[in-house]
Protein backbone atom coordinates (compact mmCIF):
# COMPACT_ATOMS: atom_id res chain seq x y z
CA UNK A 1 96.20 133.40 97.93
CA UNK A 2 93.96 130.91 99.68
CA UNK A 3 92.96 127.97 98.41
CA UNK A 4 89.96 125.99 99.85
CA UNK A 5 90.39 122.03 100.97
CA UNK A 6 88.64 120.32 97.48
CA UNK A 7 91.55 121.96 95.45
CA UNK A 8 94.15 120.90 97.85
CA UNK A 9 92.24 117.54 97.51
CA UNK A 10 91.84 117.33 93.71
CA UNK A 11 95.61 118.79 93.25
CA UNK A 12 96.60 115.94 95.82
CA UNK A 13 94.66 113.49 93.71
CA UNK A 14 96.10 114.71 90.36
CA UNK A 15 99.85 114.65 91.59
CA UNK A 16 99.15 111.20 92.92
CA UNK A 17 97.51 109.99 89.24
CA UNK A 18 100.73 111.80 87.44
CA UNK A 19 103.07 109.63 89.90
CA UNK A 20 101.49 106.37 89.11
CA UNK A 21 102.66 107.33 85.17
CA UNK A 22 106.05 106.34 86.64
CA UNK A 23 105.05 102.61 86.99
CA UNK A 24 105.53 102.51 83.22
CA UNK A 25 108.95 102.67 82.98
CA UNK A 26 109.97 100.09 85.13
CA UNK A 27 107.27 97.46 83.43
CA UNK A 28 109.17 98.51 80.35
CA UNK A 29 112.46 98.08 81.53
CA UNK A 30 111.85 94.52 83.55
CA UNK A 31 110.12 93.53 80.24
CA UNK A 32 113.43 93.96 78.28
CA UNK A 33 115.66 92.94 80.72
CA UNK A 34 113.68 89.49 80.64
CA UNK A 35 113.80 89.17 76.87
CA UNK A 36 117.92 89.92 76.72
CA UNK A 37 118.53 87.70 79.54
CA UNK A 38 116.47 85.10 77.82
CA UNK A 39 118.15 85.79 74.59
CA UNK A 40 121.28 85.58 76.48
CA UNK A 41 120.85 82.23 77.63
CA UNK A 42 119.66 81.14 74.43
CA UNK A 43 122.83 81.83 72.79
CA UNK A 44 124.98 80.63 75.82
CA UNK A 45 123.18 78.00 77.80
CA UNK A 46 126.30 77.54 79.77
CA UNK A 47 126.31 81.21 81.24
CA UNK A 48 122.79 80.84 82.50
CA UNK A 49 123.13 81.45 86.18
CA UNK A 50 125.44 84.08 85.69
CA UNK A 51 122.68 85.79 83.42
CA UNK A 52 119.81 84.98 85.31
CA UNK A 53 121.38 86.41 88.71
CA UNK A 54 122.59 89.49 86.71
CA UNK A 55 118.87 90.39 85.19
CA UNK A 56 117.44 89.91 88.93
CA UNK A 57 119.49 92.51 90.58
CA UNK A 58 118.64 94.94 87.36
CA UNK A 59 114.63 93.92 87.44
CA UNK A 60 114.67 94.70 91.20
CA UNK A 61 116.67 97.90 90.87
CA UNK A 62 114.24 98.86 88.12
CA UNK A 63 111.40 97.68 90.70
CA UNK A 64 112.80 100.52 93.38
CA UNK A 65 111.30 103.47 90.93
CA UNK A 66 107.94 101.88 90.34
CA UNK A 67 107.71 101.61 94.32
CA UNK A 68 108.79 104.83 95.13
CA UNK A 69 105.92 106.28 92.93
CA UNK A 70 103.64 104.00 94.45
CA UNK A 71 104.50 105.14 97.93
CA UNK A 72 104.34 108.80 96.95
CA UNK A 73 100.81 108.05 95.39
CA UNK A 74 99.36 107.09 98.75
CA UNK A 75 100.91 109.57 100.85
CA UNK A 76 99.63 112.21 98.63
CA UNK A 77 95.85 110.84 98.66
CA UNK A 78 95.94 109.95 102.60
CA UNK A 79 97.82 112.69 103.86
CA UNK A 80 96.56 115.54 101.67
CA UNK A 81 93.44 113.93 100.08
């Protein structure tokens, strides 16, 4: 079955909309990540670097899935759009 180039466009379009729904889990994640490391150092001031340098390399390993999606997004509207 054939399909003509403005389904293969609006299909590319589509996959590329349903991919960006992936940036919501990492703005979820880095947003409770930041409140439990700032709880954390509320209730232990003294372990704040430790904390803080521990909730980086999470937020940025959250960060990896939200770019990932992003990157798929635009090769699937400049490559097949």
């Amino acid at each position: 079955m054939m399909f003509n180039e403005f389904f293969v466009k609006g299909m590319a379009c589509l996959g590329a909309g349903i991919a960006m729904i992936a940036g919501l889990g990492p703005g979820i994640g880095q947003g409770i990540a930041a409140s439990k490391g700032a709880e954390g150092v509320s209730r232990n001031p003294d372990a704040a670097s430790k904390i803080q340098s521990i909730m980086v390399l999470g937020i940025a390993l959250a960060e990896t899935t939200g770019i990932y999606a992003l990157v798929i997004a635009i090769l699937l509207i400049f490559v097949k759009g």
